[in-house]
C-alpha atoms as a PDB file:
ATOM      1  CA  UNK A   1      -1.602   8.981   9.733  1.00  0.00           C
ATOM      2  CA  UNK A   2      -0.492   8.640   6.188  1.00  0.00           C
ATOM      3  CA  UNK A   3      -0.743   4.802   6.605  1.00  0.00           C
ATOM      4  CA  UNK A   4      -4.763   5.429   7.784  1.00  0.00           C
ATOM      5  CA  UNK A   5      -4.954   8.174   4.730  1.00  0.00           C
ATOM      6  CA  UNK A   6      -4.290   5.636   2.629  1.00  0.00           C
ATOM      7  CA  UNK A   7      -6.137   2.629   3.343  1.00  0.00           C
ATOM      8  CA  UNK A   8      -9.422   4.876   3.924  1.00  0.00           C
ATOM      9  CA  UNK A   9      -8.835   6.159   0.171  1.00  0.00           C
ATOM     10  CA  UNK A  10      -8.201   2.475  -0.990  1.00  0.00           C
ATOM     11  CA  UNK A  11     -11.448   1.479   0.647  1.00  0.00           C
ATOM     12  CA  UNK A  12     -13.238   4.022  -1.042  1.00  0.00           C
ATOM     13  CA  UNK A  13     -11.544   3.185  -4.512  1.00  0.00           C
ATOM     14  CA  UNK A  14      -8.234   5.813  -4.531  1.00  0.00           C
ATOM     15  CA  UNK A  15      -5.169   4.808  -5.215  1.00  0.00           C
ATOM     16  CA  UNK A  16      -2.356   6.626  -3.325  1.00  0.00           C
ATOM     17  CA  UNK A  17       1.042   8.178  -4.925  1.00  0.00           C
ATOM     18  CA  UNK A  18       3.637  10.146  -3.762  1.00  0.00           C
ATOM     19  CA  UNK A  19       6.951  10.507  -2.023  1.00  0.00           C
ATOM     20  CA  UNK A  20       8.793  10.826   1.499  1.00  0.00           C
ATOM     21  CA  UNK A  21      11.693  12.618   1.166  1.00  0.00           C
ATOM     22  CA  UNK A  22      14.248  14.891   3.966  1.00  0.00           C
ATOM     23  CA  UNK A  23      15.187  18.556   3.516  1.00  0.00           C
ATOM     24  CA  UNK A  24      13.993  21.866   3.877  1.00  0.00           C
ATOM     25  CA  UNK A  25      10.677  23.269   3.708  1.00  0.00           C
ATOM     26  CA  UNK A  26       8.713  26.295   4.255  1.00  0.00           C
ATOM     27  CA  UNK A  27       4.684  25.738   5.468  1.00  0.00           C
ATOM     28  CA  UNK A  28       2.695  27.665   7.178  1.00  0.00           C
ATOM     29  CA  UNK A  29      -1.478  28.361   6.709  1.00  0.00           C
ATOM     30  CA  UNK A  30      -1.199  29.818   3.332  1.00  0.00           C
ATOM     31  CA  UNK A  31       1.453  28.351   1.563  1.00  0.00           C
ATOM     32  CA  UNK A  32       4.069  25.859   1.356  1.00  0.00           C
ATOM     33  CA  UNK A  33       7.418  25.583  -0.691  1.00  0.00           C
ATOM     34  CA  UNK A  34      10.850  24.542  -0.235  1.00  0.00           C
ATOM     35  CA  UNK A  35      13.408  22.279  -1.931  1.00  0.00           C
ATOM     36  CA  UNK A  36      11.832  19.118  -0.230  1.00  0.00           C
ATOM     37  CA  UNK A  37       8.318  20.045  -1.553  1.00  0.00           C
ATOM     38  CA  UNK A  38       9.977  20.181  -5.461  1.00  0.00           C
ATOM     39  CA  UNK A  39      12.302  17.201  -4.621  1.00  0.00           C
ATOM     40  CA  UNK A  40       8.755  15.230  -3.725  1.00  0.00           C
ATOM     41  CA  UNK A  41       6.602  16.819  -6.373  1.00  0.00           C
ATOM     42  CA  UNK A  42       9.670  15.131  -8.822  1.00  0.00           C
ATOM     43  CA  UNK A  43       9.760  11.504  -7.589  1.00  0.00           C
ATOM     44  CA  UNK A  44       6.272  11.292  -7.475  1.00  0.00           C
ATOM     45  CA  UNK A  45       5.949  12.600 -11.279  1.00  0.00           C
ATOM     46  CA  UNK A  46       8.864  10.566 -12.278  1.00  0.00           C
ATOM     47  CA  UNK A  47       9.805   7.717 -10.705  1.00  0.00           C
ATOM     48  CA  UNK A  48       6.423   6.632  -8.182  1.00  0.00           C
ATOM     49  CA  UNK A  49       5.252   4.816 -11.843  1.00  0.00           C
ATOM     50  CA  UNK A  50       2.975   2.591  -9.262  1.00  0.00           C
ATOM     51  CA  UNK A  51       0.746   3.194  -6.188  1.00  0.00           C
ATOM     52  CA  UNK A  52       2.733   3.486  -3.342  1.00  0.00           C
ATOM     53  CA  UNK A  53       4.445   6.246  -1.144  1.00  0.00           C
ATOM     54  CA  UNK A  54       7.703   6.067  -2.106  1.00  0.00           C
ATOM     55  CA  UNK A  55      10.138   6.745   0.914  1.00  0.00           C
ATOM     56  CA  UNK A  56      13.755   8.256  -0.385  1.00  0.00           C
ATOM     57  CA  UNK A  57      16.759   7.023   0.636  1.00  0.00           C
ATOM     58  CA  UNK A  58      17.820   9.602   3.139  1.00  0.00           C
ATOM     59  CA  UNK A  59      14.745   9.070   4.797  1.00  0.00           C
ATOM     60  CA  UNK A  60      14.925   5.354   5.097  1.00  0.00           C
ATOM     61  CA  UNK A  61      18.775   5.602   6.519  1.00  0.00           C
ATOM     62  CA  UNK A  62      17.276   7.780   8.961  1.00  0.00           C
ATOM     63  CA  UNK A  63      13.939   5.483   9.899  1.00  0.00           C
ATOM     64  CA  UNK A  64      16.510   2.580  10.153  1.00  0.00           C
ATOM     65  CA  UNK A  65      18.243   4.691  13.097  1.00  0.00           C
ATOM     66  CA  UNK A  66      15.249   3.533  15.104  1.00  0.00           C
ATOM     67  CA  UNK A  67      14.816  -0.059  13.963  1.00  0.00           C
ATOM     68  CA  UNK A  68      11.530  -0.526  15.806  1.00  0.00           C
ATOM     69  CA  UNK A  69       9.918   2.166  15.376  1.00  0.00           C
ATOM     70  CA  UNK A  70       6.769   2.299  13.102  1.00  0.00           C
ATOM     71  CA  UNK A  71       8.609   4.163  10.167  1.00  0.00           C
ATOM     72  CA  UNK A  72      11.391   1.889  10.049  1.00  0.00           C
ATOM     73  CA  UNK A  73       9.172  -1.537  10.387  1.00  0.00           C
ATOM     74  CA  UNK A  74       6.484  -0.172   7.289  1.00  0.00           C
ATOM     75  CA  UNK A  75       9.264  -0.170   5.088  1.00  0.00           C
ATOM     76  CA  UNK A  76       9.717  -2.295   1.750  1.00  0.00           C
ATOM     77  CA  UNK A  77      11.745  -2.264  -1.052  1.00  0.00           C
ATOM     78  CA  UNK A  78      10.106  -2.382  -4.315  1.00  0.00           C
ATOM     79  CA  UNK A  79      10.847  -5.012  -7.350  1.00  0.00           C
ATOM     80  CA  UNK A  80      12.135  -2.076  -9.661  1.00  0.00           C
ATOM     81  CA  UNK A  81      14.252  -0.512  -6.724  1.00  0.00           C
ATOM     82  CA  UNK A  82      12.487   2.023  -4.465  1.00  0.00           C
ATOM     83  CA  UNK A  83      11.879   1.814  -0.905  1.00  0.00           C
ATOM     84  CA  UNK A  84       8.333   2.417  -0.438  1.00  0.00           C
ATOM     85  CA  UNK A  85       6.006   2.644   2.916  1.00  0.00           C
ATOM     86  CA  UNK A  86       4.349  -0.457   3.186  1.00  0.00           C
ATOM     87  CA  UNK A  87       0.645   0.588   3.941  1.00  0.00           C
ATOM     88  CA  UNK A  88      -0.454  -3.121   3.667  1.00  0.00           C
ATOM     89  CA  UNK A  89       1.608  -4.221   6.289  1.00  0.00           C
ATOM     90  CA  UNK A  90      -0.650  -4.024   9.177  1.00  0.00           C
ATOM     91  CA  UNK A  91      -3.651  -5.493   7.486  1.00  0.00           C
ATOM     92  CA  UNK A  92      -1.807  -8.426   6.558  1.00  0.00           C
ATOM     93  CA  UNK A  93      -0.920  -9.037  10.201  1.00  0.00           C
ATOM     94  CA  UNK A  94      -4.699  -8.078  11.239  1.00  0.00           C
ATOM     95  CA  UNK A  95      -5.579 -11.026   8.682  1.00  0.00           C
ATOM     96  CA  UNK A  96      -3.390 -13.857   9.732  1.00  0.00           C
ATOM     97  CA  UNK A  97      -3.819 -13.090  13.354  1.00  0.00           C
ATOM     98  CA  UNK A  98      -7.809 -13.157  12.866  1.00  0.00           C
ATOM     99  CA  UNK A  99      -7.324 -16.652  10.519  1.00  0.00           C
ATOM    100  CA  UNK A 100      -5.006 -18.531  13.433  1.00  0.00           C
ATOM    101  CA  UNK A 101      -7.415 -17.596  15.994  1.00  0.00           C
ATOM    102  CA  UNK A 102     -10.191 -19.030  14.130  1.00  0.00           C
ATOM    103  CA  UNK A 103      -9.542 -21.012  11.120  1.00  0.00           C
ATOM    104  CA  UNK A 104     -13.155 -21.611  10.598  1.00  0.00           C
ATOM    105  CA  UNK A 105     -13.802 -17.653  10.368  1.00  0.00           C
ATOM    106  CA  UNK A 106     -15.297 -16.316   7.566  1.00  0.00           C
ATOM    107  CA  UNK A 107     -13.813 -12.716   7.007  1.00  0.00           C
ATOM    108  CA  UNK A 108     -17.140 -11.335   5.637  1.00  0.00           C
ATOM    109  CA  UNK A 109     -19.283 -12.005   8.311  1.00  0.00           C
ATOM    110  CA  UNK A 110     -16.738 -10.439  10.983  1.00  0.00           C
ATOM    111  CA  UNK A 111     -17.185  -6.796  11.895  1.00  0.00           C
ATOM    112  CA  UNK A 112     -13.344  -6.549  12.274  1.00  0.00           C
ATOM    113  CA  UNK A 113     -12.474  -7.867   8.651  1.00  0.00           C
ATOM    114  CA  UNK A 114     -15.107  -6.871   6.887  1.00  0.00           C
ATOM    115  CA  UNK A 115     -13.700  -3.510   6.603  1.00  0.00           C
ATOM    116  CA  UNK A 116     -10.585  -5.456   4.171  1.00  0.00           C
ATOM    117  CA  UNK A 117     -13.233  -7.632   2.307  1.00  0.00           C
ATOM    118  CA  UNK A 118     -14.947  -4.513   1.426  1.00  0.00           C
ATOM    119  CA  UNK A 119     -11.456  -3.030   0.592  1.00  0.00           C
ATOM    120  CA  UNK A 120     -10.313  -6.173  -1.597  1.00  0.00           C
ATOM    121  CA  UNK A 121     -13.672  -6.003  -3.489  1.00  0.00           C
ATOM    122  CA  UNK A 122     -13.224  -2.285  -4.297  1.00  0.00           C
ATOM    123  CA  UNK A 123      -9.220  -3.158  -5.582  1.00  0.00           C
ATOM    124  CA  UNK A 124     -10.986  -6.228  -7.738  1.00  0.00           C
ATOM    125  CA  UNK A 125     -13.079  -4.178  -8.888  1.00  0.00           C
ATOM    126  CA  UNK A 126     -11.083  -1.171  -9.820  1.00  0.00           C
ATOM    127  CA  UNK A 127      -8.592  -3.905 -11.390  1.00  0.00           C
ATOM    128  CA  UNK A 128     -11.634  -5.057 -14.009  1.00  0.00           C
ATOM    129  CA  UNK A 129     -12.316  -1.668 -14.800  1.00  0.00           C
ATOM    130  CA  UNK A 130      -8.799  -0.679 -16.026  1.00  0.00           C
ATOM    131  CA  UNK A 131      -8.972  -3.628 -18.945  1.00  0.00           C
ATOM    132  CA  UNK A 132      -9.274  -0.596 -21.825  1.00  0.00           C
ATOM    133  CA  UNK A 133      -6.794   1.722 -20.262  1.00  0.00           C
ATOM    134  CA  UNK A 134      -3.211   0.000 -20.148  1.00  0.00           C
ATOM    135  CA  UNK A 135      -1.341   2.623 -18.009  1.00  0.00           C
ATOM    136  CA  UNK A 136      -4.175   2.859 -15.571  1.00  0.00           C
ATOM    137  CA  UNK A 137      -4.208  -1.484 -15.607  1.00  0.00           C
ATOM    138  CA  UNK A 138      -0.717  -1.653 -14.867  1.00  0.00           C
ATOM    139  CA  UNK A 139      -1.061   0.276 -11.559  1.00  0.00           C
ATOM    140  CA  UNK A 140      -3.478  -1.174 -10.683  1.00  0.00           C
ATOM    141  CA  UNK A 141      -2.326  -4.658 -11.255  1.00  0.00           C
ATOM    142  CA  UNK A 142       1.082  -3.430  -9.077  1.00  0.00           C
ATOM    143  CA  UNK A 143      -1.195  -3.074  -6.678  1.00  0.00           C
ATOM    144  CA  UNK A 144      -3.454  -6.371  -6.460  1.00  0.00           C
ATOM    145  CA  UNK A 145      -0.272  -8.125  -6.743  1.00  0.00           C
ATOM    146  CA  UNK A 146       0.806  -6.127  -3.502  1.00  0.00           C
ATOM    147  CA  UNK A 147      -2.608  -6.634  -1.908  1.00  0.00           C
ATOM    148  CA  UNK A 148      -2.298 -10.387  -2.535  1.00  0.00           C
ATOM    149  CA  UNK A 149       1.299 -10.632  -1.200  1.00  0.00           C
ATOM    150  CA  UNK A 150       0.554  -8.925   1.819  1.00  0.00           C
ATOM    151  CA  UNK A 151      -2.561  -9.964   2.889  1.00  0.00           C
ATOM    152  CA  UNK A 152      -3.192 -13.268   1.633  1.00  0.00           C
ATOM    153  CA  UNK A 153      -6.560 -14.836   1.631  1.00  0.00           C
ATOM    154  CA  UNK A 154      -9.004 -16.437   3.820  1.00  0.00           C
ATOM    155  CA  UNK A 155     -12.517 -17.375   3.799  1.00  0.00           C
ATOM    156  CA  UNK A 156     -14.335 -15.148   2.906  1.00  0.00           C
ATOM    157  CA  UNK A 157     -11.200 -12.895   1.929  1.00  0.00           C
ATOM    158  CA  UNK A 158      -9.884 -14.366  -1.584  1.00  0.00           C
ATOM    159  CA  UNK A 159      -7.006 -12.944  -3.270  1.00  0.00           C
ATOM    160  CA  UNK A 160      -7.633 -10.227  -6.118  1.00  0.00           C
ATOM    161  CA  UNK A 161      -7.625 -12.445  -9.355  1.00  0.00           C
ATOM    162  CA  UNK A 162      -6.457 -11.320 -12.444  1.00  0.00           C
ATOM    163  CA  UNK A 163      -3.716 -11.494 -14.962  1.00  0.00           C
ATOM    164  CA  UNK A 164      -0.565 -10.498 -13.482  1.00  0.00           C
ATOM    165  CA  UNK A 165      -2.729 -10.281  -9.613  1.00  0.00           C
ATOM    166  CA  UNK A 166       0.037 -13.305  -8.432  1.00  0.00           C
ATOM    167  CA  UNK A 167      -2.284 -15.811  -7.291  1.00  0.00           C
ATOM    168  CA  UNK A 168       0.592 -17.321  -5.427  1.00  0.00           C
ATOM    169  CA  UNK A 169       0.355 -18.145  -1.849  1.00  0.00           C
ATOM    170  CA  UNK A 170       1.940 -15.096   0.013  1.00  0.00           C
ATOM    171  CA  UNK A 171       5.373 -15.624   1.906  1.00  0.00           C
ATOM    172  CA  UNK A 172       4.853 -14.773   5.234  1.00  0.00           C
ATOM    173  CA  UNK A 173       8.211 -13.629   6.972  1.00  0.00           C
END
């Protein structure tokens, strides 16, 4: 759910930030609060600088009990340290499955990847329109350097370009 979240707020231009994190909490239809609600609200002020859904630690040692479940196989580990859900995971797969099919494809004239063209234009974009503010550009860079990691680049679907974007091929692995 919070992977779909996401990616439909990406494709409409949001950026995503916040935190995964275990312990207590009170919710109910009028109010929520608890020690994991503050614990969140914290990481996500203070140390989710970029982005991403940051996943704490507990929570990771507890996805990696189940190794192949969902949780546990959308997990990354950031450059500067934290673990982070890796929302881009399954669109890179979508992408490199669609391109070995058909090499020839061109990703913006197929109803099944258009949907990521749309969403790599919106992150380009976004990334041209942050030049004047430099705490806004540096997120968003993070995140075409991300994008371009994950997903690659096709026909059709070229990586985000920029400085700092990491033209680079992508390691696939």
């Amino acid at each position: 759910s919070l992977e779909s979240l996401t990616l439909d707020l990406l494709y409409e231009g949001f950026f995503v930030r916040g935190a995964i994190v275990k312990g207590p909490l009170y919710h109910d239809d009028k109010m929520v609060f608890g020690e994991a609600l503050v614990r969140a609200f914290k990481l996500e002020r203070d140390t989710v600088r970029f982005p991403r859904v940051m996943i704490a630690r507990e929570a990771v040692n507890d996805a990696r009990l189940f190794p192949t479940s969902y949780a546990a196989r959308h997990i990354q580990q950031a450059e500067d340290g934290p673990f982070f859900m890796d929302v881009l995971k399954s669109v890179g797969e979508e992408v490199r499955t669609e391109s070995a099919k058909n090499p020839d494809l061109d990703a913006s004239e197929s109803e099944d990847l258009n949907y990521f063209v749309n969403m790599r234009n919106t992150i380009q974009r976004r990334f041209h329109e942050a030049v004047d503010n430099p705490r806004h550009f540096e997120k968003v860079q993070w995140f075409a350097a991300y994008w371009n990691r994950s997903v690659g680049e096709m026909k059709g679907l070229p990586r985000i370009r920029g400085p700092g974007a990491s033209p680079a091929p992508a390691v696939w692995g």
